[in-house]
Protein backbone atom coordinates (compact mmCIF):
# COMPACT_ATOMS: atom_id res chain seq x y z
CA UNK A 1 0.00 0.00 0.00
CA UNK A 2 1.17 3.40 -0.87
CA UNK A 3 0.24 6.54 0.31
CA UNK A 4 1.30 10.81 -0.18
CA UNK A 5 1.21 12.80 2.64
CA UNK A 6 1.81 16.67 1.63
CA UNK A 7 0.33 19.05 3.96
CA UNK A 8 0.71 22.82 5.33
CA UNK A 9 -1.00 21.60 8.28
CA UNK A 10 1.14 19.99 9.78
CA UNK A 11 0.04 18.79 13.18
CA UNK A 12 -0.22 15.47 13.55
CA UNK A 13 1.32 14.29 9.86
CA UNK A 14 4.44 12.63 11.45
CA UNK A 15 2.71 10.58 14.08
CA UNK A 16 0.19 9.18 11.08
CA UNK A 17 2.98 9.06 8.76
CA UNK A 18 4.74 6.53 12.21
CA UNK A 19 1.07 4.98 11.92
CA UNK A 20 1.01 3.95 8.15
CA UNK A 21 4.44 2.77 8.22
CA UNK A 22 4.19 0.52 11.01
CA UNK A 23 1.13 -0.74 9.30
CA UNK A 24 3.58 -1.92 6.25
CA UNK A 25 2.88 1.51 4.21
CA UNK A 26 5.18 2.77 1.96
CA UNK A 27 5.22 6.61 1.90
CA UNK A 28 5.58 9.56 -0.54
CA UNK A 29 6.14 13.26 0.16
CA UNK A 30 7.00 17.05 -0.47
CA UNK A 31 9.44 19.45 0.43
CA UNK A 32 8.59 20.69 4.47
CA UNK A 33 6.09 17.90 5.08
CA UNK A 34 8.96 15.16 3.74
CA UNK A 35 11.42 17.13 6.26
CA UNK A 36 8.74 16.59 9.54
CA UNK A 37 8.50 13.16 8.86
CA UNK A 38 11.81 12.16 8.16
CA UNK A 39 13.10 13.70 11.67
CA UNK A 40 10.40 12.07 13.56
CA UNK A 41 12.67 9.06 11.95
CA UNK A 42 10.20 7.86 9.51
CA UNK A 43 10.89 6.29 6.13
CA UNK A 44 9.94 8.39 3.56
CA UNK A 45 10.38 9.18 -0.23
CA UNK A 46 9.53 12.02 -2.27
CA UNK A 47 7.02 12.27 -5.02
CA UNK A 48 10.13 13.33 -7.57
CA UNK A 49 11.79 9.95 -6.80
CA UNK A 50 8.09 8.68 -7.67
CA UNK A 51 7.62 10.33 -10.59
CA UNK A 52 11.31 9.89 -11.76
CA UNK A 53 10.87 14.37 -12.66
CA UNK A 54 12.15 17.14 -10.12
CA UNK A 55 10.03 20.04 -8.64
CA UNK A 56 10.27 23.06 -11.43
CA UNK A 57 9.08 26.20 -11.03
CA UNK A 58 9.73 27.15 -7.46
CA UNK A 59 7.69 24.36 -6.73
CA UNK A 60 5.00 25.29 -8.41
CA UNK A 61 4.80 22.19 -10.13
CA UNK A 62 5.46 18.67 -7.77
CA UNK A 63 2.65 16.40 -8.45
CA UNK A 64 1.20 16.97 -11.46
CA UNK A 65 2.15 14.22 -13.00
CA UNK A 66 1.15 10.39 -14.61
CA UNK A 67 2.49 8.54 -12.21
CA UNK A 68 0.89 10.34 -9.46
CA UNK A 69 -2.66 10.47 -10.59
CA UNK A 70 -2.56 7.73 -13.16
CA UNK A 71 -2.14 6.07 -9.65
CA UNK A 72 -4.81 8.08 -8.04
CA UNK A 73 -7.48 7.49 -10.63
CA UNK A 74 -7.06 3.56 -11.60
CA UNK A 75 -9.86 1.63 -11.12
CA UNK A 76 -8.94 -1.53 -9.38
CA UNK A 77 -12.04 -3.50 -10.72
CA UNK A 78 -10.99 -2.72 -14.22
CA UNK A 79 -8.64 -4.92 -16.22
CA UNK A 80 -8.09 -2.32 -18.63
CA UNK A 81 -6.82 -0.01 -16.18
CA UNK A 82 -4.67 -2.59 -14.15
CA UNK A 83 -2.91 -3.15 -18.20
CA UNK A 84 -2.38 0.49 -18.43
CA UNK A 85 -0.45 1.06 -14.92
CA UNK A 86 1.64 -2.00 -15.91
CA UNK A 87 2.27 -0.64 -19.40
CA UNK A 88 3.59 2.70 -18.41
CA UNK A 89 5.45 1.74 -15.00
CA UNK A 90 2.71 3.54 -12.79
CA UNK A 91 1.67 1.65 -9.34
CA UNK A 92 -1.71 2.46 -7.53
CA UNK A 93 -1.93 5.28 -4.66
CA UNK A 94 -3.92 4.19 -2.17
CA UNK A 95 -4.33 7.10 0.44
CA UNK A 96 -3.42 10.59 -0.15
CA UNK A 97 -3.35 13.34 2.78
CA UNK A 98 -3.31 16.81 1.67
CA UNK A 99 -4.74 20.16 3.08
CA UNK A 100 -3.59 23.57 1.09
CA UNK A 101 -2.16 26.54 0.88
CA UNK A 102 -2.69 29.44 3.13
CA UNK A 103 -4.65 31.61 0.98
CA UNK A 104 -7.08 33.26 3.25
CA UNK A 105 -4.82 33.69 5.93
CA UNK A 106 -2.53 35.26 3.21
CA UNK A 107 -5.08 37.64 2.22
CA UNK A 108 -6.71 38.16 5.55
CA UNK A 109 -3.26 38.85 7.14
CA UNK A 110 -2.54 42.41 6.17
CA UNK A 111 -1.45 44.09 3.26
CA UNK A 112 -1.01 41.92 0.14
CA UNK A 113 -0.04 42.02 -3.78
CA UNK A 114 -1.96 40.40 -6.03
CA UNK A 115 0.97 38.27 -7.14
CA UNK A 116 1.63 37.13 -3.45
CA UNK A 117 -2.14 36.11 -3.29
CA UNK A 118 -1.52 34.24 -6.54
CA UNK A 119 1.22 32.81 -5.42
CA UNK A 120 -0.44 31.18 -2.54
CA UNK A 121 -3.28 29.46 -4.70
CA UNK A 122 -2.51 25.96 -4.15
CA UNK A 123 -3.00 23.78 -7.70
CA UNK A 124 -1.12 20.62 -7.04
CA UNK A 125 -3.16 19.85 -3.47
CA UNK A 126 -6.64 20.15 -4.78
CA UNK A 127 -6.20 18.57 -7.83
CA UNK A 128 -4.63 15.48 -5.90
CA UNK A 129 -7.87 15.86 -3.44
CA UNK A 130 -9.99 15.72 -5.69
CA UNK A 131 -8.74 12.53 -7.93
CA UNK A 132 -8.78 10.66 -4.66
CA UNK A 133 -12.46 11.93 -3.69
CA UNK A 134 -13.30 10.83 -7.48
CA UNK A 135 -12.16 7.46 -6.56
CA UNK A 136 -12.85 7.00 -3.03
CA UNK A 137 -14.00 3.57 -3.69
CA UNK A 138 -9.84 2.35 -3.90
CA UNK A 139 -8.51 5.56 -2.63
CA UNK A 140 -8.93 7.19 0.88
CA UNK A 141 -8.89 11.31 0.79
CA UNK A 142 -7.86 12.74 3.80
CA UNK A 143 -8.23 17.12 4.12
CA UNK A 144 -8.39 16.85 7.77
CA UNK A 145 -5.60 16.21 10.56
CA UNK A 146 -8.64 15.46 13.32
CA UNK A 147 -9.31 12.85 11.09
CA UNK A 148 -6.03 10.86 11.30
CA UNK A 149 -6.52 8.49 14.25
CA UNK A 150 -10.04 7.33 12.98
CA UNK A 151 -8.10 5.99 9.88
CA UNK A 152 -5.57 4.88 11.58
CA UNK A 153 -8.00 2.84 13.58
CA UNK A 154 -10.17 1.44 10.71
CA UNK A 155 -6.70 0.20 8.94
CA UNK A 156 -5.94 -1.60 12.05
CA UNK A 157 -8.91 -3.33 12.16
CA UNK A 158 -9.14 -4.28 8.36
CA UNK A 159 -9.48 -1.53 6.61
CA UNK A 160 -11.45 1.93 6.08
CA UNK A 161 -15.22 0.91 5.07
CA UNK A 162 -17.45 2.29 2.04
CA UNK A 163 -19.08 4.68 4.40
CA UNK A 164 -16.16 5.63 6.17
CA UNK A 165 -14.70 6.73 2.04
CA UNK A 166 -17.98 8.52 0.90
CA UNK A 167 -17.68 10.68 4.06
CA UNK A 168 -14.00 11.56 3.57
CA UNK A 169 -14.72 12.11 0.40
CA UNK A 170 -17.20 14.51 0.78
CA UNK A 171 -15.69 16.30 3.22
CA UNK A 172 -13.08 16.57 0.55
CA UNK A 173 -14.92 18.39 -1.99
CA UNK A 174 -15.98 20.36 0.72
CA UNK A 175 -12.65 21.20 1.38
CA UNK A 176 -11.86 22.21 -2.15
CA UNK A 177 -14.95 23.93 -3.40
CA UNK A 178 -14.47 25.94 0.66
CA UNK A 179 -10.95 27.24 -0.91
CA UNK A 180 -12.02 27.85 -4.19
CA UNK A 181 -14.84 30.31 -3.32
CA UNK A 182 -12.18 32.38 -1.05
CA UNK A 183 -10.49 32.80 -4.05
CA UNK A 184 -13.14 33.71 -6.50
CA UNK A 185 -14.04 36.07 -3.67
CA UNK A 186 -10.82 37.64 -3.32
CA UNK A 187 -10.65 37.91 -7.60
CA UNK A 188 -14.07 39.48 -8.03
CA UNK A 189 -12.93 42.39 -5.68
CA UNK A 190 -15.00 43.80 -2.88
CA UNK A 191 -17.77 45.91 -5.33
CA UNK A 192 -19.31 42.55 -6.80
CA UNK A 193 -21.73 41.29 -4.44
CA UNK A 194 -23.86 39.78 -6.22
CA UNK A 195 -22.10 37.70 -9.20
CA UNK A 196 -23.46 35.86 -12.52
CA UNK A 197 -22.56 32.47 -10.17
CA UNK A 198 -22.41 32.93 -6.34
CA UNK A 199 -20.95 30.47 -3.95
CA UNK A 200 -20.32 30.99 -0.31
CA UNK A 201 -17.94 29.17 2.10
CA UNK A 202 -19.72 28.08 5.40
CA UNK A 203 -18.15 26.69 8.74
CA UNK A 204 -20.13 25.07 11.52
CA UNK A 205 -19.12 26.63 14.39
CA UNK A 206 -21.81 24.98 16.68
CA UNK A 207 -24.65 22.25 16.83
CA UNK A 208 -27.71 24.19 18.24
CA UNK A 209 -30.05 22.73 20.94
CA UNK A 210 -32.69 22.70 17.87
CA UNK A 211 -33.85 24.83 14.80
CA UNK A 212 -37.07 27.54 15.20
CA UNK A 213 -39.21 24.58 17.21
CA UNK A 214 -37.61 21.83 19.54
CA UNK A 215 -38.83 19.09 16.53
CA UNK A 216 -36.62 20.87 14.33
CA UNK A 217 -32.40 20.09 13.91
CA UNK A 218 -30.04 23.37 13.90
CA UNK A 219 -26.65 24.58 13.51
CA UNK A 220 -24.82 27.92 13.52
CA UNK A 221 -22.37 28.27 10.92
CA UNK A 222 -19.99 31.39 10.19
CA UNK A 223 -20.19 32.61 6.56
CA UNK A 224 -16.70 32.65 5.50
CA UNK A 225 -15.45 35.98 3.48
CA UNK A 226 -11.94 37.53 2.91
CA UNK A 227 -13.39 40.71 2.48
CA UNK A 228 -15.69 40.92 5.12
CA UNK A 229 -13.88 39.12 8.58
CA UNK A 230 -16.24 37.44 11.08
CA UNK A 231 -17.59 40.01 13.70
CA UNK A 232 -20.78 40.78 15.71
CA UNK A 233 -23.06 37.45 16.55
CA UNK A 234 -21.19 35.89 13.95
CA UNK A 235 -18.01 35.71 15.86
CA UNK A 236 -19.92 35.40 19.75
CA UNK A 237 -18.32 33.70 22.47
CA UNK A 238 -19.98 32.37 25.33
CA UNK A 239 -19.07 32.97 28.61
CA UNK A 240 -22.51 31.20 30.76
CA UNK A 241 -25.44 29.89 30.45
CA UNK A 242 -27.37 27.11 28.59
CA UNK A 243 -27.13 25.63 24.90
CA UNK A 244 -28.23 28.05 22.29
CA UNK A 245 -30.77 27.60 19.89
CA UNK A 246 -31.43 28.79 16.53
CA UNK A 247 -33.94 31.37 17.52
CA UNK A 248 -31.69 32.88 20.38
CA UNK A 249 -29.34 33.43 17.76
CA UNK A 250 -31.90 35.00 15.33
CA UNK A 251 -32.77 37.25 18.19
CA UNK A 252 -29.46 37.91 19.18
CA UNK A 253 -28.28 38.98 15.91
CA UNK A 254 -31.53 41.48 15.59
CA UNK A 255 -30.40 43.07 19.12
CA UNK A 256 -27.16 43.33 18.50
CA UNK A 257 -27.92 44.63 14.84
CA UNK A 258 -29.62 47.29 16.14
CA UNK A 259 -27.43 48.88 19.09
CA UNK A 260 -24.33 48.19 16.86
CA UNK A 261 -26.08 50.81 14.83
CA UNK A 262 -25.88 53.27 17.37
CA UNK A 263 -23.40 55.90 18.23
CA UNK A 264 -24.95 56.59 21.46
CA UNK A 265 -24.85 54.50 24.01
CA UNK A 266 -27.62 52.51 23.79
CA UNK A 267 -29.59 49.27 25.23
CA UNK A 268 -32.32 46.71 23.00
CA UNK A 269 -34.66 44.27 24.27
CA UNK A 270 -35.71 42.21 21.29
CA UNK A 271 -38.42 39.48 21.35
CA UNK A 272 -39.06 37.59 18.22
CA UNK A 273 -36.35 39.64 16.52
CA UNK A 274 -38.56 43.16 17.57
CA UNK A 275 -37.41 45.72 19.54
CA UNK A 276 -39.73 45.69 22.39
CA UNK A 277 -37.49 48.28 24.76
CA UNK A 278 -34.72 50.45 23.52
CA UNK A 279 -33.60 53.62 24.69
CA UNK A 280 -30.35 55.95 23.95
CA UNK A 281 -28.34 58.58 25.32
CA UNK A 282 -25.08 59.79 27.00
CA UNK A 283 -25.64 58.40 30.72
CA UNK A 284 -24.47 54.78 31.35
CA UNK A 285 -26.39 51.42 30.04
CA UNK A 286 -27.78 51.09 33.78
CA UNK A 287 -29.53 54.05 33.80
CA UNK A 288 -30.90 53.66 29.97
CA UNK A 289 -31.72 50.40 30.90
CA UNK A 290 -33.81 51.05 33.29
CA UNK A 291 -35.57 53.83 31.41
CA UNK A 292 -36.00 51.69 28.77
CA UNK A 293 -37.69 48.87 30.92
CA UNK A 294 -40.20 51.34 32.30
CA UNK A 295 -40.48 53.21 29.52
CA UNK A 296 -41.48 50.51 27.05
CA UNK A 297 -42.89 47.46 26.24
CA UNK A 298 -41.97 45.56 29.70
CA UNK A 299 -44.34 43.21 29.15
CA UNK A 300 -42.62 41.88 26.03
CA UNK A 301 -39.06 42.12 27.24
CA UNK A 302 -39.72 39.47 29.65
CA UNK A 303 -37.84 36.36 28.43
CA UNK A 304 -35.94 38.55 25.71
CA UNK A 305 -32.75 38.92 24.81
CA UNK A 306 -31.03 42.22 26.14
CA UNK A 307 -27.94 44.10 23.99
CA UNK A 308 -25.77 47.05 24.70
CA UNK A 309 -23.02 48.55 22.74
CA UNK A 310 -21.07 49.30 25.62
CA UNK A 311 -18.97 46.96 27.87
CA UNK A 312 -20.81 44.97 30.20
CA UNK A 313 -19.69 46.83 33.71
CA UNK A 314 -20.76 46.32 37.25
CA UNK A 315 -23.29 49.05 37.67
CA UNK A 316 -25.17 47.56 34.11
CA UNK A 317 -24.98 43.91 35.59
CA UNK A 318 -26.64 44.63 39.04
CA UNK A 319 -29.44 46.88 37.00
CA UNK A 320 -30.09 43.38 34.99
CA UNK A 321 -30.15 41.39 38.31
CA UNK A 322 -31.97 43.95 40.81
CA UNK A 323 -34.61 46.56 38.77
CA UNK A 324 -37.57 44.88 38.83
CA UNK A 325 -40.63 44.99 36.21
CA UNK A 326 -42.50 48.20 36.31
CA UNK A 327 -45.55 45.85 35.21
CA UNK A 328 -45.01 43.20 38.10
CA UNK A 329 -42.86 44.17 40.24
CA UNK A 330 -41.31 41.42 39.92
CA UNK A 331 -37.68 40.68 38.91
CA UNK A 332 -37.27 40.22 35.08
CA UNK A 333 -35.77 36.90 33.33
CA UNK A 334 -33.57 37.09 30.05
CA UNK A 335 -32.51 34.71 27.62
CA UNK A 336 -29.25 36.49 26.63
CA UNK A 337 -27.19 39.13 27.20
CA UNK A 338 -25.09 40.69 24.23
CA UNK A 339 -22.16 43.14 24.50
CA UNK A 340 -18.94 44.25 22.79
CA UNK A 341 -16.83 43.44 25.96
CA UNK A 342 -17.04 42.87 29.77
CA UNK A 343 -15.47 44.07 32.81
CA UNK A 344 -14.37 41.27 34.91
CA UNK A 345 -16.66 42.10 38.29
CA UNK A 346 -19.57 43.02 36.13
CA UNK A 347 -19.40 39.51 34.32
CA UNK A 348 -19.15 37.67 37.37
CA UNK A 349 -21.78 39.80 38.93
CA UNK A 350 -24.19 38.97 36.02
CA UNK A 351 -23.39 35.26 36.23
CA UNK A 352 -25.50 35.67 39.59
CA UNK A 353 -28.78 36.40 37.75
CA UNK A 354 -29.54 32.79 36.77
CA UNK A 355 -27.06 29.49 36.01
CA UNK A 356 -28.91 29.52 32.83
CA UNK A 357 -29.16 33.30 31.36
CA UNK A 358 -26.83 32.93 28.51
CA UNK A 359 -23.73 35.94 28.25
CA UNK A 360 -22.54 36.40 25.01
CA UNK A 361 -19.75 38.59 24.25
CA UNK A 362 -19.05 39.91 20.26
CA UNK A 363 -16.26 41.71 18.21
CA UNK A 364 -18.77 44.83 16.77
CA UNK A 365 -16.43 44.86 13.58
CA UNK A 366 -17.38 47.43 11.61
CA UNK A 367 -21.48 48.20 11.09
CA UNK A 368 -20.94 49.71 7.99
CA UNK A 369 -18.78 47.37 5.83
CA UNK A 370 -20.76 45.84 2.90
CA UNK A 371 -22.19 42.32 3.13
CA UNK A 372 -24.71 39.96 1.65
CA UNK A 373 -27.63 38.01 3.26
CA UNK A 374 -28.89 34.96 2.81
CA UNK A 375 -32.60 33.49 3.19
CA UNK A 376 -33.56 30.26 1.96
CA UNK A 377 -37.10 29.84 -0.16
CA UNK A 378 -38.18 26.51 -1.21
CA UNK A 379 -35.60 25.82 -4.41
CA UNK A 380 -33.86 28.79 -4.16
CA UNK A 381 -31.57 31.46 -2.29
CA UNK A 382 -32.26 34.99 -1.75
CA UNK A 383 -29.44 37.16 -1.69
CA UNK A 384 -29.25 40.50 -1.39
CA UNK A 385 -27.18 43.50 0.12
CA UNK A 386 -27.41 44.46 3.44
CA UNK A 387 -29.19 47.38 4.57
CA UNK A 388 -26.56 49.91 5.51
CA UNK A 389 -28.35 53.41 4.33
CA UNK A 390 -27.96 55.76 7.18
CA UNK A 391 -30.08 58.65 6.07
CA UNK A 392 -28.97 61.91 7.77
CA UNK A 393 -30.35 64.64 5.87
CA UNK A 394 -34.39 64.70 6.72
CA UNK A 395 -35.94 67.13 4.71
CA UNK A 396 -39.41 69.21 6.70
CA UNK A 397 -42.08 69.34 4.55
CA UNK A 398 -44.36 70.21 6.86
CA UNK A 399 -45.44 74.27 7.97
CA UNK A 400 -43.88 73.48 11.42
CA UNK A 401 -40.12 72.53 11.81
CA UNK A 402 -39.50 70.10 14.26
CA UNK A 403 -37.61 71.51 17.68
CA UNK A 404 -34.51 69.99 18.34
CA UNK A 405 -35.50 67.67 20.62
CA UNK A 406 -38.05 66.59 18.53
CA UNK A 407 -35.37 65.98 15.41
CA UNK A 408 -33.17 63.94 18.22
CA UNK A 409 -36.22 61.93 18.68
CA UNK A 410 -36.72 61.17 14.74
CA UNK A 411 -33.80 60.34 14.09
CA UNK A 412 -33.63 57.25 17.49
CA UNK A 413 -37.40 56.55 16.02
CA UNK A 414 -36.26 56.37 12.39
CA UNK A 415 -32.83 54.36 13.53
CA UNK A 416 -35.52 51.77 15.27
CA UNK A 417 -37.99 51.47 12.98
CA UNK A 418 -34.84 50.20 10.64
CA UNK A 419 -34.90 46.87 12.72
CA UNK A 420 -38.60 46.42 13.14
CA UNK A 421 -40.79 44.20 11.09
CA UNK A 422 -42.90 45.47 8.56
CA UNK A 423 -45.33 47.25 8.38
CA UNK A 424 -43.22 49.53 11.53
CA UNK A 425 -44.28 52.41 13.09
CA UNK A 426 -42.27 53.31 16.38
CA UNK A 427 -42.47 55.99 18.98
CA UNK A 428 -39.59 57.40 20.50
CA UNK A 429 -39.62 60.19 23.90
CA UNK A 430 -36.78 61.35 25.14
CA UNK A 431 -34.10 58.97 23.47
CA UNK A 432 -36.50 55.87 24.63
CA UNK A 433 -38.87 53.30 22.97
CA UNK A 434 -42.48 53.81 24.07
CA UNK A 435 -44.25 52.38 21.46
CA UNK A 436 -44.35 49.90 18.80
CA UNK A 437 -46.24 48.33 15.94
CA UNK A 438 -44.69 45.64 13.87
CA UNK A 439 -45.63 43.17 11.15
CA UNK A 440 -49.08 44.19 10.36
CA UNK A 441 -50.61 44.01 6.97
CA UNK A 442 -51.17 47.89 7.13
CA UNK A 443 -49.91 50.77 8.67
CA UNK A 444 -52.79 52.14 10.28
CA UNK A 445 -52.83 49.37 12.42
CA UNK A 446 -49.28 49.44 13.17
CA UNK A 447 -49.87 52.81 14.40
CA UNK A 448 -53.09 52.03 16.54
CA UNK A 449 -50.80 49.51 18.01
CA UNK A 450 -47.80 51.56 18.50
CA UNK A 451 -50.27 54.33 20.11
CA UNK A 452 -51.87 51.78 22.39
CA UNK A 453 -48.79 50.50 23.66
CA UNK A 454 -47.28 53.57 24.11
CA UNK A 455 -50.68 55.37 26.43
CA UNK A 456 -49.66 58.47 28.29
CA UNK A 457 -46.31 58.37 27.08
CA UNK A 458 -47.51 59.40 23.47
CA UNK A 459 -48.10 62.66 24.53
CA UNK A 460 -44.93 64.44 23.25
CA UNK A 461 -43.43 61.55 21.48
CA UNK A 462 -42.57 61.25 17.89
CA UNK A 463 -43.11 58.61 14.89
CA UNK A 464 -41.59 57.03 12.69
CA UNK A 465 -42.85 55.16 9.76
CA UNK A 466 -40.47 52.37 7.31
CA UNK A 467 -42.56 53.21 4.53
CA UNK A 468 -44.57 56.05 2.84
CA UNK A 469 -48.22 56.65 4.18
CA UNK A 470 -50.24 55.86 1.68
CA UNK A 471 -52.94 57.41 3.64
CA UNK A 472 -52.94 60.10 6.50
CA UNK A 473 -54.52 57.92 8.53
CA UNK A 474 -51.77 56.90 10.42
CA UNK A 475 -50.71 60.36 11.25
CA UNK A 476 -54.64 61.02 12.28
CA UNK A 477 -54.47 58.20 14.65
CA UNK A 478 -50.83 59.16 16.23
CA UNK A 479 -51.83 62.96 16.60
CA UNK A 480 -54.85 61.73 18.56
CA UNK A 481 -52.31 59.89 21.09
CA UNK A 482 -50.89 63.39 21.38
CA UNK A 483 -47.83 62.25 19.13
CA UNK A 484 -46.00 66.00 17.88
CA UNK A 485 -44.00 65.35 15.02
CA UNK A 486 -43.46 62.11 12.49
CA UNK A 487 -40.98 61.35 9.88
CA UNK A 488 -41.18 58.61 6.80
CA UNK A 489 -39.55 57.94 3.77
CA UNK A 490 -42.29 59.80 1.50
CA UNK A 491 -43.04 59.18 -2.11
CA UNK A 492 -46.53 58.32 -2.32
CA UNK A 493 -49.21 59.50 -4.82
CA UNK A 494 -50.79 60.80 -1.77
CA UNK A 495 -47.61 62.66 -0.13
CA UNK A 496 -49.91 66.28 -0.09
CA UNK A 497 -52.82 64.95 1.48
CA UNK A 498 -50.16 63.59 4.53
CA UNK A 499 -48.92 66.98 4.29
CA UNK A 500 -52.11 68.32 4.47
CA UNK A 501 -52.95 66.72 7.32
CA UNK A 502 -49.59 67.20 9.52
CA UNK A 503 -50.27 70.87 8.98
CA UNK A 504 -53.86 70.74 10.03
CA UNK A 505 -52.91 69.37 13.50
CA UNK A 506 -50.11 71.34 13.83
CA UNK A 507 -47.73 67.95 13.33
CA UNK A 508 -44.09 68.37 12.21
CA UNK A 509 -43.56 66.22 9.17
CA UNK A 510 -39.81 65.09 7.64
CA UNK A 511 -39.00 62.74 4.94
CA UNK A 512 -36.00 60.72 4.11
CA UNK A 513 -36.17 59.42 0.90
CA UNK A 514 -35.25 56.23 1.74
CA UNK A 515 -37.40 52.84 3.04
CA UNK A 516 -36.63 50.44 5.17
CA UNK A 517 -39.13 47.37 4.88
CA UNK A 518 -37.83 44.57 6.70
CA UNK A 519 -39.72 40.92 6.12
């Protein structure tokens, strides 16, 4: 039996090279992975001796060659093939281990030329991969050191079984197609999103306790980029708590998403990926947590999942564990807790609130950068770009211009609305969440909800809207709540008669420009 081991990966080759020999192998290698295994005082030859031709080309070209994958790709059930190996001097291959070159740490590393990204495109590695994935049947691939000791283990005991090959093998392709896409990412350049032919490179990062519904199977997987590195809930790390499941993630990611967003301080509640208690401002996350809770929708936020954009610090972790629910008055339960960072007595504190509350910590990376998403339809993808319009300039079109606390308010409101479900309609007071209407078929009723949730606390609040009104309705029914100013992104038919309408109650009334529906 003959195997090649060539790997950049190193750990672990020389003790499964020791393996295979002592098993009877007889071994093949290249430059640095040869040089391991010989000092661990294994026998090994190279693939030049093999192939009877020297690396040329820096080393660019080591394996590509007959008698490397004329003994890769021989079928062993086929005369024909068995003639040609003897014909031309060629003996079968019977394992090969390979995993390739650095490229996206290479490009991911710092500054680099496009001919030292070339030059780190492995083509001997995958193309060896892949001929012993094609014939798994006779040949075992092997991309993956953690996967050493299994083989090692079925060749003790007889030999690796069909199963045991398809899975390598697929892992193997994996492994390729994984690399490839880095590199078609890295060629495209960081303008083309959205390509004629889009791959993307996933790792599995975690095994969740179960999808949307316990019935359900789930897993959390990064989405790999060498533009874009992996930040916010992408990147989280668990310090306490329970399991996660798909939906705490979701939600996680649309709390996070949200105060990441912020240049304020600020604190979320989300439940079912809605912010149900938000506030922001200059003072600390304590204190605009606990406007927020009493402030908002208090109800809701019970069993949510809290985020700040600030470090999680003593006098924030003892407001989680100790203000109680202005509803009643008792004290509130979380699922998670996100933030960029933690100070060490705050952490601990916090890990007093409940063995199970789940603290997530999460590199914010850069809120701004361009990325894709991703949502799955029955025989297809949806891609698209992310949502990073940050409109600044609102433009009054309304008799009254708004005062300035009034324009602070908008712009929290609009910056909220962003991350609520569609139809949205949110009311901001004094930097906080008071009111909320989400994922209604019309906006009228978004706003009677966002009014009714809000009660007293309309009065002096403003509105925002994700979409036009295509009706003043919605501005009839917030005005009645006592609600003194709205903004939206305008460009209905019906724009005058909102106008209209703002002026005849005396309503300040911006526009942006710009929607925000969010499905």
């Amino acid at each position: 039996m003959r195997a090649i081991l060539s790997v950049y990966d190193k750990t672990g080759v020389a003790e499964f090279a020791r393996g295979l020999h002592e098993l009877g192998w007889e071994l093949f290698s290249t430059g640095n992975t040869q040089r391991v295994i010989a000092e661990a005082g294994v026998p090994v030859g190279s693939v030049a001796d093999m192939t009877g031709s020297p690396e040329i080309l820096e080393g660019r070209v080591k394996t590509l060659h007959p008698r490397v994958h004329g003994g890769l790709l021989a079928r062993r059930d086929r005369d024909s093939d068995a003639a040609e190996l003897a014909e031309h001097g060629i003996e079968p291959i019977d394992l090969v281990a390979v995993n390739l070159y650095p490229f996206v740490q290479t490009v991911t590393g710092g500054p680099v030329t496009l001919a030292e990204a070339l030059e780190e495109i492995d083509i001997g590695g995958p193309t060896m991969i892949r001929a012993s994935a094609k014939n798994h049947p006779w040949v075992v691939p092997v991309v993956d050191p953690a996967d050493y000791d299994a083989i090692l283990d079925a060749l003790r005991a007889g030999g690796v079984d069909a199963g045991q090959r398809r899975e390598l093998a697929a892992k193997a392709f994996a492994h390729v197609a994984h690399y490839d896409t880095a590199i078609a990412e890295y060629l495209r350049g960081e303008d083309d999103l959205l390509p004629e032919q889009l791959t993307v490179g996933m790792t599995r990062v975690a095994e969740l306790r179960y999808g949307e519904n316990p019935h359900q199977r789930g897993a959390f997987y990064t989405l790999d980029s060498v533009r874009a590195p992996v930040e916010g809930i992408g990147g989280f790390e668990q310090h306490h708590g329970k399991a996660l499941s798909y939906v705490n993630l979701l939600d996680a990611d649309a709390a996070y998403n949200l105060v990441a967003e912020s240049e304020q301080s600020a604190i979320a509640i989300i439940k079912h990926t809605n912010p149900c208690c938000f506030a922001a401002g200059d003072e600390g996350v304590a204190a605009l947590y606990e406007r927020a809770l009493n402030a908002g929708d208090a109800i809701s936020a019970y069993g949510g999942i809290v985020a700040t954009n600030r470090p999680i610090d003593f006098a924030f972790a003892a407001a989680l564990r100790d203000v109680l629910s202005p509803v009643t008055g008792g004290r509130m339960f979380f699922e998670i807790v996100v933030a960029p960072g933690y100070e060490e007595d705050g952490l601990e504190h916090l890990k007093k609130k409940s063995r199970d509350l789940r603290i997530l910590t999460v590199d914010p990376g850069d809120p701004r950068r361009p990325r894709v998403e991703l949502r799955s339809t029955r025989g297809g993808v949806l891609v698209q770009e992310s949502d990073l319009s940050e409109e600044t300039a609102f433009e009054v079109v309304s008799e009254r211009e708004p005062t300035a606390s009034e324009l602070a308010d908008l712009r929290t409101a609009w910056l909220v609305c962003k991350h609520v479900k569609s139809n949205a309609i949110t009311l901001v007071r004094d930097g906080v969440l008071v009111g909320m209407g989400a994922g209604q078929p019309n906006r009228v009723e978004s706003a009677r909800l966002a009014a009714g949730g809000a009660g007293e606390a309309a009065g002096g609040a403003v509105l925002a809207s994700d979409a036009f009104f295509p009706f003043p309705d919605s501005l009839e029914v917030a005005a009645a709540a006592g609600v003194t100013a709205a903004v939206h992104p305008g460009g209905s038919i019906r724009d005058e008669e909102s106008v209209e309408t703002a002026n005849r109650l005396g309503m300040a009334l911006l526009t942006t420009g710009a929607r925000h529906f969010r499905h």
